[in-house]
C-alpha atoms as a PDB file:
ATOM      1  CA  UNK A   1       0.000   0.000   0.000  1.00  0.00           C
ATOM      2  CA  UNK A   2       1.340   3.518  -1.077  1.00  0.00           C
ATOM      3  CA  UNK A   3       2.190   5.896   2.036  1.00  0.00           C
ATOM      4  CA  UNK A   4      -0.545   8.433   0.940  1.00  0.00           C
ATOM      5  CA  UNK A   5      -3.474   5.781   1.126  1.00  0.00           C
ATOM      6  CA  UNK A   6      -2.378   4.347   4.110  1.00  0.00           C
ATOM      7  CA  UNK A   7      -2.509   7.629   5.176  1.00  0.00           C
ATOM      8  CA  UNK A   8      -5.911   8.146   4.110  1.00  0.00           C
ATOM      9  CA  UNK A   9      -7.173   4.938   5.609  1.00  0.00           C
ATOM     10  CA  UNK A  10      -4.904   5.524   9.484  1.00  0.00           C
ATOM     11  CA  UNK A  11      -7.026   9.154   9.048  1.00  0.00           C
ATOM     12  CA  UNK A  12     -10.654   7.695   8.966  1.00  0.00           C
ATOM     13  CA  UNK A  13      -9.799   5.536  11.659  1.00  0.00           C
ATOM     14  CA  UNK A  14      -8.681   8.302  13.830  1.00  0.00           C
ATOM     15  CA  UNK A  15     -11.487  10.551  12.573  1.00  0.00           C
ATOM     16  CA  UNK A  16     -13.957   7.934  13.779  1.00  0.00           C
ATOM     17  CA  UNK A  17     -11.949   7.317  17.440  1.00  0.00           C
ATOM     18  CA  UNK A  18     -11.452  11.381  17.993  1.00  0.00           C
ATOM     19  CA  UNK A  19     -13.906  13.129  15.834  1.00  0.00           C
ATOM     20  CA  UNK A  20     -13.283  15.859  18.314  1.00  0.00           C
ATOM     21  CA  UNK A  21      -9.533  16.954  19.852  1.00  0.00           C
ATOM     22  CA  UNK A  22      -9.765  18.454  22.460  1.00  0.00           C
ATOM     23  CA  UNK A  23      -6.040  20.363  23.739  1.00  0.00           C
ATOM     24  CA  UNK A  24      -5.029  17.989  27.034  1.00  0.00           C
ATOM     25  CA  UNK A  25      -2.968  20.771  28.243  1.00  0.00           C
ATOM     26  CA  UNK A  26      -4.998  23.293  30.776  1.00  0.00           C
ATOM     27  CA  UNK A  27      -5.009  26.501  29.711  1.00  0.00           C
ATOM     28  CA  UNK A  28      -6.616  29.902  29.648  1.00  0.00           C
ATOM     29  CA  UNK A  29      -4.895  32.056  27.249  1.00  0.00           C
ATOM     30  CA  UNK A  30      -1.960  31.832  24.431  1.00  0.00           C
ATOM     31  CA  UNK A  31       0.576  32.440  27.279  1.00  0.00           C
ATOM     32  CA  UNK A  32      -0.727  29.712  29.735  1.00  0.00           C
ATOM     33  CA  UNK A  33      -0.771  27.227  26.791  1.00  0.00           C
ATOM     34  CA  UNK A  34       2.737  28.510  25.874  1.00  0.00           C
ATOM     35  CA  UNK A  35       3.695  27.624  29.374  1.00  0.00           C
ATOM     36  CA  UNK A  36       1.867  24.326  29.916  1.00  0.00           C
ATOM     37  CA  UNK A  37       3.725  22.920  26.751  1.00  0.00           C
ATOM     38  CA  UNK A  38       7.191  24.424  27.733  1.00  0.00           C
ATOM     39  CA  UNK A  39       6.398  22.218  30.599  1.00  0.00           C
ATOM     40  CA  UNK A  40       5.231  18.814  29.111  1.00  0.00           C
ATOM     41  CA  UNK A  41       8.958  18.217  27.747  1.00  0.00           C
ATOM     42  CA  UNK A  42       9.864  14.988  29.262  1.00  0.00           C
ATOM     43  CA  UNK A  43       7.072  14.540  31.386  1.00  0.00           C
ATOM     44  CA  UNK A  44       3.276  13.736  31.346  1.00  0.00           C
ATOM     45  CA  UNK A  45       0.285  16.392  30.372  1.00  0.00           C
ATOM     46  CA  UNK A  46      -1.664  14.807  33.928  1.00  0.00           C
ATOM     47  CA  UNK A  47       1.452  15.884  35.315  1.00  0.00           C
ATOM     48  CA  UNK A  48       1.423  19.071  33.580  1.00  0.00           C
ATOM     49  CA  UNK A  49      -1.976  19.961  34.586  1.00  0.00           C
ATOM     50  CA  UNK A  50      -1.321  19.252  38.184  1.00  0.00           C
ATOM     51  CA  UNK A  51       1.609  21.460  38.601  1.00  0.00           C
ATOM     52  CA  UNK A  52      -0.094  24.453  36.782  1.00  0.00           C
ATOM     53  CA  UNK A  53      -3.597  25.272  38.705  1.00  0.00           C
ATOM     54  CA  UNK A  54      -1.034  26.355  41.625  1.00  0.00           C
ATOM     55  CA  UNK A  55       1.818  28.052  38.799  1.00  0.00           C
ATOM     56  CA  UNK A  56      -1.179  30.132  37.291  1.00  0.00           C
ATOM     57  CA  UNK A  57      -2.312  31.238  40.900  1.00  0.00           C
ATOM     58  CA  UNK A  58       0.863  33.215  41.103  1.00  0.00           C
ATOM     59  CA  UNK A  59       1.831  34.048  37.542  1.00  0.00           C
ATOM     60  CA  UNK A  60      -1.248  33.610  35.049  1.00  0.00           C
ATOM     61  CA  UNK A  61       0.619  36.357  32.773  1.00  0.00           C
ATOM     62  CA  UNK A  62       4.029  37.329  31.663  1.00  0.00           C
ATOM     63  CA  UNK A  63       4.132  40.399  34.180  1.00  0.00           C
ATOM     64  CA  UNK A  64       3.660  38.016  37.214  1.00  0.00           C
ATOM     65  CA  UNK A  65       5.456  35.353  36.056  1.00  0.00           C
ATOM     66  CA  UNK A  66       9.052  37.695  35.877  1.00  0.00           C
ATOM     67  CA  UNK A  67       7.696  38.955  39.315  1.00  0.00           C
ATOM     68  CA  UNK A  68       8.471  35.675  40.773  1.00  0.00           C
ATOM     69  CA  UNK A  69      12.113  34.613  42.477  1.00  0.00           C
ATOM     70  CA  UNK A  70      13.711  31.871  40.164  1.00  0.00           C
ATOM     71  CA  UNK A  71      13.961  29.739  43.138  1.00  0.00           C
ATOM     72  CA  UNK A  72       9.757  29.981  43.406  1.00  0.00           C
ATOM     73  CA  UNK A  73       8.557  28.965  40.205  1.00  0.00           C
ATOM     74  CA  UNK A  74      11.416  25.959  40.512  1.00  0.00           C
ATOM     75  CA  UNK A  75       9.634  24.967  43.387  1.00  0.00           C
ATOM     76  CA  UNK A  76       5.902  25.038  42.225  1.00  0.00           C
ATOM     77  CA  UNK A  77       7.144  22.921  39.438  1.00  0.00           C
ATOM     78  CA  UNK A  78       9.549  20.895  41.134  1.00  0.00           C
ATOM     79  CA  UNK A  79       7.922  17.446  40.781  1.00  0.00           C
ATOM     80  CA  UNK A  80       8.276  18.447  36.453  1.00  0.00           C
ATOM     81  CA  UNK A  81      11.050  16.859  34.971  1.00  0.00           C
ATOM     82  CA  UNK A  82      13.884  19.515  34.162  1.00  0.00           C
ATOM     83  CA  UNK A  83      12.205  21.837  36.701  1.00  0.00           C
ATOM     84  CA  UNK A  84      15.525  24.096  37.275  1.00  0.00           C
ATOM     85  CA  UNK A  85      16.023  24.815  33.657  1.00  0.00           C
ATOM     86  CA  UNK A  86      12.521  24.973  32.978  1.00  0.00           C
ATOM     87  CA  UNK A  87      11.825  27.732  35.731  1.00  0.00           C
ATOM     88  CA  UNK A  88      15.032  29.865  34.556  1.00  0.00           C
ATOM     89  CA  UNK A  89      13.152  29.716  31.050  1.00  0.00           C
ATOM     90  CA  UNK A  90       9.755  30.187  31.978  1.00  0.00           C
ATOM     91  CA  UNK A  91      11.249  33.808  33.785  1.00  0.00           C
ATOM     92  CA  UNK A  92      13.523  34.573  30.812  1.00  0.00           C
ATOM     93  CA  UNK A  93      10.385  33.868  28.465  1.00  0.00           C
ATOM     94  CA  UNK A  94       8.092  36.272  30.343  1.00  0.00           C
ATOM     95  CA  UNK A  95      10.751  38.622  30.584  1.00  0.00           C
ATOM     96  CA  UNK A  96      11.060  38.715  27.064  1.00  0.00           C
ATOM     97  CA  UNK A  97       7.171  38.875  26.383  1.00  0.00           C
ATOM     98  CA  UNK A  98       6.748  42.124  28.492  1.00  0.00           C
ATOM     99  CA  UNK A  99       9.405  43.688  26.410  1.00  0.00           C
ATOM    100  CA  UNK A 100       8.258  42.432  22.879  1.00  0.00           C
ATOM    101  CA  UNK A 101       4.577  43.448  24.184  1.00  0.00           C
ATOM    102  CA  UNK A 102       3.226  40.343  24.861  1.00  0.00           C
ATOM    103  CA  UNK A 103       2.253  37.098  22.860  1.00  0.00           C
ATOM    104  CA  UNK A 104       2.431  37.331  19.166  1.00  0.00           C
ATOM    105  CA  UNK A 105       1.384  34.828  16.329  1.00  0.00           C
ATOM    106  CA  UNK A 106       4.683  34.712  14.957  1.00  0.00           C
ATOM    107  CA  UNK A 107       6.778  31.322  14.317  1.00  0.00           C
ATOM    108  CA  UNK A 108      10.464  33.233  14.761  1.00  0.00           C
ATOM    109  CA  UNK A 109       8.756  35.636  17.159  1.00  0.00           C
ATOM    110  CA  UNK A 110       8.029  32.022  19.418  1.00  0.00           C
ATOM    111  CA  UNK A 111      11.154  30.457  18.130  1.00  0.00           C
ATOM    112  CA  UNK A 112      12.806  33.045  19.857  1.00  0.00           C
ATOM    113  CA  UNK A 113      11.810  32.734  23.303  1.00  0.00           C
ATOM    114  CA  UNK A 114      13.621  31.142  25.673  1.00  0.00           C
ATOM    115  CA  UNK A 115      12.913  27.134  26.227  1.00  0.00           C
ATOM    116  CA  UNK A 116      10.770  27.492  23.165  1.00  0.00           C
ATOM    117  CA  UNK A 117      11.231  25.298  19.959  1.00  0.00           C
ATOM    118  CA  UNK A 118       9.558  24.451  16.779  1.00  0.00           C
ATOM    119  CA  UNK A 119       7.599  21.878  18.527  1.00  0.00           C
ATOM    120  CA  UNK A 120       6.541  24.456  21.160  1.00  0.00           C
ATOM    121  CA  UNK A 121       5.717  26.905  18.737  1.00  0.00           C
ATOM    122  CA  UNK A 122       4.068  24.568  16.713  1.00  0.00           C
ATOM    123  CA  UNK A 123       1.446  23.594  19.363  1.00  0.00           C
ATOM    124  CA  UNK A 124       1.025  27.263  20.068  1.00  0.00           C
ATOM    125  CA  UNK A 125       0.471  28.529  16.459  1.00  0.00           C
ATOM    126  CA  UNK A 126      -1.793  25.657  15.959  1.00  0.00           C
ATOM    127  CA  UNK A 127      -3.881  25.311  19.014  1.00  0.00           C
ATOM    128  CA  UNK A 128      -4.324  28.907  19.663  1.00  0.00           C
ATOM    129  CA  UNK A 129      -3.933  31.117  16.801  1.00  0.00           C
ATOM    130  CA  UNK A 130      -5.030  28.697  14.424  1.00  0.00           C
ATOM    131  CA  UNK A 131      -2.563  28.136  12.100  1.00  0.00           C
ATOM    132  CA  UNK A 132      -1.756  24.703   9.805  1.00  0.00           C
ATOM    133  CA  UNK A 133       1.288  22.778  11.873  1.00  0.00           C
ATOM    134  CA  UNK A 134       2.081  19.867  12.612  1.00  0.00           C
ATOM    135  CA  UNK A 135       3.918  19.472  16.234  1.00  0.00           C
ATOM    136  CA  UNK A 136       5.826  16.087  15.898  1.00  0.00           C
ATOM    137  CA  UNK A 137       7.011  15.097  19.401  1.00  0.00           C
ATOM    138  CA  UNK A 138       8.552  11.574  20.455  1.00  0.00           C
ATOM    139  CA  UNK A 139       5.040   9.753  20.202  1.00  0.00           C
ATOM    140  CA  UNK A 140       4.388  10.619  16.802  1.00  0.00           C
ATOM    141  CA  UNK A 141       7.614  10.194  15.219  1.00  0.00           C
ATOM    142  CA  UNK A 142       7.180   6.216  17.018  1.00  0.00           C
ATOM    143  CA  UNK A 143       4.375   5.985  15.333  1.00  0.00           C
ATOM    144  CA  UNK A 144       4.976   7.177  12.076  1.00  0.00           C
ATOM    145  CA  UNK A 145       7.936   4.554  12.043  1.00  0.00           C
ATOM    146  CA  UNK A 146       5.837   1.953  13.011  1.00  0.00           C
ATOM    147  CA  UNK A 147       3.107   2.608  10.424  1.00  0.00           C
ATOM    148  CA  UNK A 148       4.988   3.141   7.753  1.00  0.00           C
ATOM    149  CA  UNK A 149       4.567   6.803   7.267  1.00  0.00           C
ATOM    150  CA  UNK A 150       8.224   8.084   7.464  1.00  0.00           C
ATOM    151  CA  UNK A 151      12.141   6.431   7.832  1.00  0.00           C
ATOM    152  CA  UNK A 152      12.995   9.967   9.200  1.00  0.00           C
ATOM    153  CA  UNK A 153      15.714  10.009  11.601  1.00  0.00           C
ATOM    154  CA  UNK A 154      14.558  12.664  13.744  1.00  0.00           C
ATOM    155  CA  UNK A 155      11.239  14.547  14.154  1.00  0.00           C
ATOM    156  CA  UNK A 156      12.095  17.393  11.938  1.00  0.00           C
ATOM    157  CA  UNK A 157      12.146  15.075   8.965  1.00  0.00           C
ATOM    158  CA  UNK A 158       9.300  13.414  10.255  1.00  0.00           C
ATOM    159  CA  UNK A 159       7.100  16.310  10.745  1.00  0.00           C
ATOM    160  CA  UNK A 160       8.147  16.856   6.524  1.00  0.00           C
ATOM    161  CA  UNK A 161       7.077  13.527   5.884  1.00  0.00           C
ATOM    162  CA  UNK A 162       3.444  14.119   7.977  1.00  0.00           C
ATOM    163  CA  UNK A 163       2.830  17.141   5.762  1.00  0.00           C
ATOM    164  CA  UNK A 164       3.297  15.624   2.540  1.00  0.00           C
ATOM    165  CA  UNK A 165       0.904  13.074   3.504  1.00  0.00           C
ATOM    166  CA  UNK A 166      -2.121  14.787   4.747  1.00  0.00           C
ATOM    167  CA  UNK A 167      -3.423  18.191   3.676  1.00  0.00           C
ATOM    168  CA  UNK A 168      -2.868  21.658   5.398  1.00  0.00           C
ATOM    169  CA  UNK A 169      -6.630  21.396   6.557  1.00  0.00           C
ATOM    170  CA  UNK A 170      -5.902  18.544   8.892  1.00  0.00           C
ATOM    171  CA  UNK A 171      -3.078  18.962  10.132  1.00  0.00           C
ATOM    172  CA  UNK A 172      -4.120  20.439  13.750  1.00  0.00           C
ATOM    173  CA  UNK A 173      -6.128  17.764  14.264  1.00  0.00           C
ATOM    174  CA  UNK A 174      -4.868  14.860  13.040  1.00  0.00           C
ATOM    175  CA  UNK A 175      -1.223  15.552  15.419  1.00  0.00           C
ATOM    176  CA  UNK A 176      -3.555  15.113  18.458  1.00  0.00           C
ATOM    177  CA  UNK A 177      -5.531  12.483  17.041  1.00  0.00           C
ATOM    178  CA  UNK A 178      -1.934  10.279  16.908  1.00  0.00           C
ATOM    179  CA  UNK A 179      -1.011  11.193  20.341  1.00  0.00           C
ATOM    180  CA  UNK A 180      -4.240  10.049  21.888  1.00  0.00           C
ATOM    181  CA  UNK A 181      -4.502   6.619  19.520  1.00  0.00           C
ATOM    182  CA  UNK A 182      -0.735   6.083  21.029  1.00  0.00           C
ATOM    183  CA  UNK A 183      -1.651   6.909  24.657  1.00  0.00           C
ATOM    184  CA  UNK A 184      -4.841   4.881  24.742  1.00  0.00           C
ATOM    185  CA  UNK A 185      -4.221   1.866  21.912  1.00  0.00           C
ATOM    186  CA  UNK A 186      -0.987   2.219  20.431  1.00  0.00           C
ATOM    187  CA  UNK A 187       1.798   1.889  23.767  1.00  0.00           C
ATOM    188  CA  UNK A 188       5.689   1.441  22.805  1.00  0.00           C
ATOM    189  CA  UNK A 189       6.124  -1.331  24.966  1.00  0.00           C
ATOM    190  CA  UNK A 190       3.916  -4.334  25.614  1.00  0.00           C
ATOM    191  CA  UNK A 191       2.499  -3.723  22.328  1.00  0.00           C
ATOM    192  CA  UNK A 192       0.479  -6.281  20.632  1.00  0.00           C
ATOM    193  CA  UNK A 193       1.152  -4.991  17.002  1.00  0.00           C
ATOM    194  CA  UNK A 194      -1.299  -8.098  15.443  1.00  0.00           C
ATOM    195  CA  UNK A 195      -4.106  -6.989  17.126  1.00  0.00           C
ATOM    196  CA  UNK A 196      -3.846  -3.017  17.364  1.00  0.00           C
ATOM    197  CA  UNK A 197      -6.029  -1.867  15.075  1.00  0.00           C
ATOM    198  CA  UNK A 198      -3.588   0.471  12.658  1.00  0.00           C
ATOM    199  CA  UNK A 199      -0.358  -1.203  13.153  1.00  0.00           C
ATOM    200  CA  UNK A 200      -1.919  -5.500  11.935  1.00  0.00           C
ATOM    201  CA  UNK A 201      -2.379  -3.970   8.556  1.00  0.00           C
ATOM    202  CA  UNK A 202      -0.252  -0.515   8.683  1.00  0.00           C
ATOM    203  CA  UNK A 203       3.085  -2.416   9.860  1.00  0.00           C
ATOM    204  CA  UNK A 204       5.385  -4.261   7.838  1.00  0.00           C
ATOM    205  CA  UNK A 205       6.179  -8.047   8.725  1.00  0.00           C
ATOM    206  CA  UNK A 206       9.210  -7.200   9.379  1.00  0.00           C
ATOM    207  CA  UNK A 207       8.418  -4.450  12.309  1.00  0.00           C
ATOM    208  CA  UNK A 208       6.113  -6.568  13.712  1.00  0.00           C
ATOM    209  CA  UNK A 209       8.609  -9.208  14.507  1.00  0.00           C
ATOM    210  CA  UNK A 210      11.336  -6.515  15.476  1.00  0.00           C
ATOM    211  CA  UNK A 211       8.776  -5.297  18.321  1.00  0.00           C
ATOM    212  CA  UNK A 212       7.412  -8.603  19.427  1.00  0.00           C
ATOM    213  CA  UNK A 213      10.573 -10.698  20.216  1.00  0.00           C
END
């Protein structure tokens, strides 16, 4: 089967799982979903959304956020992996917001923030503002190997790959669509390949032996 119809087919099966996608990051405003997904790196969204209720009580904007002592926000986040350099960033980052004027729709404006990335900005432009991207994170460039959909090496080339294969129109939803399928059906280990219901026909033989030995 050609990567673009198996593309087609893996999209009306998510379509019909998650014909809604919800964002499973809490969050208020661009700049509490900016910080929410500056602090999902290496860690959980339940996490994430545990930590934040208390983090948003002291700095729900940019001008309280650079109010607070390093040292605070590192220990309202503290159970976050990365919590020291994610609390110098998340100061830095509002620091830089209150002199730029706030949030702006901007990919190098994002880019350009401290502890922000493409996949940050990504989820931002998308989620918020509205724009077509794809945010490729860990999960989906697994499962893009494992269905077949890319050989990419890293999630840049991935996220390429993605694009080619579904249109601009879907591409917000279809990102959280494959993170949900792989939290909920589609686990990296202990993984029953035969039976999932994308990877028994989306797999190749030979992945499905690689993963089950």
């Amino acid at each position: 089967m050609k990567r673009i119809d198996k593309a087609k087919k893996i999209g009306d099966i998510l379509d019909d799982l998650y014909p809604k996608t919800p964002i499973p990051l809490d969050h208020s405003s661009a700049y509490t979903l900016l910080v929410a997904v500056m602090l999902s790196a290496q860690t959980t969204d339940k996490k994430v959304n545990q930590v934040t209720p208390e983090l948003f009580r002291y700095a729900k904007t940019p001008e309280s956020m650079a109010k607070l002592e390093e040292n605070k926000i590192r220990s309202i986040i503290k159970e976050i992996g990365l919590a020291p350099t994610k609390a110098k960033n998340l100061k830095k980052m509002a620091e830089q917001l209150i002199r730029s004027g706030g949030m702006h729709p901007d990919w190098d404006f994002l880019e350009g923030l401290a502890g922000v990335g493409h996949k940050t900005a990504s989820v931002v432009m998308s989620q918020w503002y509205g724009f077509p991207a794809f945010p490729v994170d860990t999960h989906i460039h697994r499962l893009s190997a494992r269905w077949g959909l890319s050989k990419a090496k890293n999630v840049e080339m991935t996220e390429y790959d993605l694009k080619r294969l579904w249109p601009k129109e879907e591409w917000n939803k279809r990102h959280l669509q494959i993170i949900f399928f792989g939290r909920e059906h589609c686990p990296a280990r202990g993984h029953d390949l035969k039976t999932c219901l994308i990877c028994n026909w989306a797999a190749s033989k030979k992945r499905i032996k690689q993963e089950m030995i």
